[in-house]
C-alpha atoms as a PDB file:
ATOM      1  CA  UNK A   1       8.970 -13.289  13.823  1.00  0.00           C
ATOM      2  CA  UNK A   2       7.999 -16.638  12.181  1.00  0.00           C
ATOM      3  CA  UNK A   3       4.912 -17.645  10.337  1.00  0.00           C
ATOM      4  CA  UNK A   4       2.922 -20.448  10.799  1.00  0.00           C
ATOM      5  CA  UNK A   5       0.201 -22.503   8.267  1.00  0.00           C
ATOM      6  CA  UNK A   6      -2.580 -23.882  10.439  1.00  0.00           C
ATOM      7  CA  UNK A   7      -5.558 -26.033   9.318  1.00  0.00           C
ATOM      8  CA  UNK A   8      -8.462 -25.835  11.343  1.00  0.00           C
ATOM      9  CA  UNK A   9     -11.749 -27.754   9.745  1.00  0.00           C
ATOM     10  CA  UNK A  10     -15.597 -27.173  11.267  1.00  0.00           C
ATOM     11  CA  UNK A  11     -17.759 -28.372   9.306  1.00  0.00           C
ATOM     12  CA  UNK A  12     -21.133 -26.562   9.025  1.00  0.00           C
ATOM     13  CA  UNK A  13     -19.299 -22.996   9.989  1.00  0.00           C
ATOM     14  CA  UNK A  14     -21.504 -20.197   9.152  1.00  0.00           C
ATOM     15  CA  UNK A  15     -20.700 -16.578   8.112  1.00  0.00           C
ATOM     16  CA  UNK A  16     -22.103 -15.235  11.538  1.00  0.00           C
ATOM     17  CA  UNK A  17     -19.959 -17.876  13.378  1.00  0.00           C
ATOM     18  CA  UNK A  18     -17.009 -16.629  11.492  1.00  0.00           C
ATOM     19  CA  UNK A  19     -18.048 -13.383  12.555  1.00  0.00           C
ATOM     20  CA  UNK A  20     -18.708 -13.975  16.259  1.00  0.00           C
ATOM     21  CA  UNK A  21     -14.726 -15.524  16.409  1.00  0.00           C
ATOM     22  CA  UNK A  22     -12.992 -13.098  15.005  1.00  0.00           C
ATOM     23  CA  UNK A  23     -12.835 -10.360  17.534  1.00  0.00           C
ATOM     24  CA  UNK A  24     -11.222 -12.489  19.977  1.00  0.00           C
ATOM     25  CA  UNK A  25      -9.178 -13.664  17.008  1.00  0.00           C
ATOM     26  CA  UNK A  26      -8.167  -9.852  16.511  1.00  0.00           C
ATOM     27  CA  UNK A  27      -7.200  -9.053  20.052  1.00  0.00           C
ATOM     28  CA  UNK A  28      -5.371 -11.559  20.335  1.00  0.00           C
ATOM     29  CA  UNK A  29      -2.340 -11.347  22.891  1.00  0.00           C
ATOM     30  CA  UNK A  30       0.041 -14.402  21.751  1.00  0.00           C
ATOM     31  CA  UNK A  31      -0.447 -14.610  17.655  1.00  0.00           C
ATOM     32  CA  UNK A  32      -0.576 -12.059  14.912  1.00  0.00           C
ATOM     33  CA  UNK A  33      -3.599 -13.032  12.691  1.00  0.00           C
ATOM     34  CA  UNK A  34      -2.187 -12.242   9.066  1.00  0.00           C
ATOM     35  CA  UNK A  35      -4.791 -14.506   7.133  1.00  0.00           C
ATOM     36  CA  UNK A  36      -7.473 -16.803   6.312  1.00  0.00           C
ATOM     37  CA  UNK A  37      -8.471 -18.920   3.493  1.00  0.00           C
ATOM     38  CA  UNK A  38     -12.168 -20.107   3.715  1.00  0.00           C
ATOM     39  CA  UNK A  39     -14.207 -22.737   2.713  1.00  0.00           C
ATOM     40  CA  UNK A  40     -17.627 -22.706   4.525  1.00  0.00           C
ATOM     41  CA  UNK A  41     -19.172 -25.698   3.056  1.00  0.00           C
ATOM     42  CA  UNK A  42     -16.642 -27.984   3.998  1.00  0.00           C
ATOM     43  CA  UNK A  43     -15.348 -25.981   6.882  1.00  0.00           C
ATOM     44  CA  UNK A  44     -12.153 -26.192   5.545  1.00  0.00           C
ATOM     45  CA  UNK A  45      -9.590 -23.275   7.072  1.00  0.00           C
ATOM     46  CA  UNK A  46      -6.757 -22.600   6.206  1.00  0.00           C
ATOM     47  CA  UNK A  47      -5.068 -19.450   7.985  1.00  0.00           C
ATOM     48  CA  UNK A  48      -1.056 -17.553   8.533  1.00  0.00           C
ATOM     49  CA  UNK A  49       0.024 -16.368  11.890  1.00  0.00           C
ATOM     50  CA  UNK A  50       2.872 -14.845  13.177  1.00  0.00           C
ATOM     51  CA  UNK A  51       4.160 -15.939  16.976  1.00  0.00           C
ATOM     52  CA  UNK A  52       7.000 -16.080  18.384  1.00  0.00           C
ATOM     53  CA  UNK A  53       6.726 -19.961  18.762  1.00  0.00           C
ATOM     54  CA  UNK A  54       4.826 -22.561  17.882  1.00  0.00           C
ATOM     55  CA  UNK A  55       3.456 -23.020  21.530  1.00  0.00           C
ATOM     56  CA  UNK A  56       2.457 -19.404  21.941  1.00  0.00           C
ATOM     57  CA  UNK A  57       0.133 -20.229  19.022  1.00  0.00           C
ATOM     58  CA  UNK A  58      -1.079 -23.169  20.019  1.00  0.00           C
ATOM     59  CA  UNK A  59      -1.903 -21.262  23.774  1.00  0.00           C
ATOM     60  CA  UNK A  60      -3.366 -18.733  21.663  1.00  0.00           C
ATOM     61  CA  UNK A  61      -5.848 -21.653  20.042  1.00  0.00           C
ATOM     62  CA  UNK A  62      -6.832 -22.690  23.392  1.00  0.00           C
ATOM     63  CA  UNK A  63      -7.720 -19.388  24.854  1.00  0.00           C
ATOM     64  CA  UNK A  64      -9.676 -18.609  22.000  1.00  0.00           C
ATOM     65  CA  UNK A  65     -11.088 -21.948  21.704  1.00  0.00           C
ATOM     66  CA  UNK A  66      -9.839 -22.428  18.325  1.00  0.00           C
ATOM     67  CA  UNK A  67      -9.179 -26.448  17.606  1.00  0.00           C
ATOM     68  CA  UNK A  68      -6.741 -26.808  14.693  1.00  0.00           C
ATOM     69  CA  UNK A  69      -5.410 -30.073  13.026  1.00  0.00           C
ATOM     70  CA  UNK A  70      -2.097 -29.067  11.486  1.00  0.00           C
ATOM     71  CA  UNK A  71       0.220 -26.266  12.294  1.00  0.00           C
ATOM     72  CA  UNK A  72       3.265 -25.537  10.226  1.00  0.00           C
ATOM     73  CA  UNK A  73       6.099 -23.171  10.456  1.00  0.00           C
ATOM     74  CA  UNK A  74       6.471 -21.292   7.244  1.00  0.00           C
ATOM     75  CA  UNK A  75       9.946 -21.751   5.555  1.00  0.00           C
ATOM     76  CA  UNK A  76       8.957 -19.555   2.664  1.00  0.00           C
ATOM     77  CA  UNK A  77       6.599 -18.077   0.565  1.00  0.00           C
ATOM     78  CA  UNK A  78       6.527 -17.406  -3.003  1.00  0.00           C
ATOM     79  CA  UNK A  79       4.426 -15.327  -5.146  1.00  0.00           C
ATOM     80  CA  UNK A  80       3.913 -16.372  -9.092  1.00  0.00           C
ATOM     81  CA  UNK A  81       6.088 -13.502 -10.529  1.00  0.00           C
ATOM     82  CA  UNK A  82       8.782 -14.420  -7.778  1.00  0.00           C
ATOM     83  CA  UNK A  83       8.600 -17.785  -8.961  1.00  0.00           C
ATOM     84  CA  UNK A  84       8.955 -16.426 -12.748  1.00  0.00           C
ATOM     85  CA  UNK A  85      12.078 -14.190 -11.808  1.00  0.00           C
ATOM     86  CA  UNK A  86      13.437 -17.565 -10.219  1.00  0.00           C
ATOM     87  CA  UNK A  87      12.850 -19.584 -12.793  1.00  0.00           C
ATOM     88  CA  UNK A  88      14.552 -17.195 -15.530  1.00  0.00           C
ATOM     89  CA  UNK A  89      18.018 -16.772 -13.261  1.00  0.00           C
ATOM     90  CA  UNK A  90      17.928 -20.604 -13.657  1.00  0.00           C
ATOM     91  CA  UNK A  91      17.672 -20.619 -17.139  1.00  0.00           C
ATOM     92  CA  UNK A  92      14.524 -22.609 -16.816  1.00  0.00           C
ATOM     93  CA  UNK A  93      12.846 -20.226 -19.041  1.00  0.00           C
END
């Protein structure tokens, strides 16, 4: 199933906010929550979802309530020692 990047920002987000959001977030119907990346100062979110489109997720956003700025679909992900391994069959190390 592909993966998506979204960036939501609300500024002024609390922890109890985040709290209050996510059960709906977990029951979700339409998008796998896999995970977030937070930054409650700024607001600045930065989560991974699996869907089986990009407009499921984006229904899933509205149901929820869940404004976003950017959604991306994931081509790949690398991890630093995947990025070592890579680096040595390329004779770049």
């Amino acid at each position: 199933m592909p993966q998506y990047m979204t960036v939501h920002r609300a500024p002024g987000l609390l922890q109890e906010q985040w709290v209050e959001n996510a059960e709906g977030v977990y029951a979700a119907q339409h998008a796998r929550f896999k995970q977030a990346y937070v930054n409650l100062g700024s607001g600045f979110i930065f989560t991974i979802y699996e869907a089986e489109s990009r407009e499921k997720l984006i229904e899933q956003f509205e149901e929820l309530g869940l404004p976003f700025e950017e959604i991306h679909e994931i081509q790949f992900s690398q991890s630093f020692d995947e990025m070592k391994q890579m680096l040595a069959q390329h004779g770049r190390l």
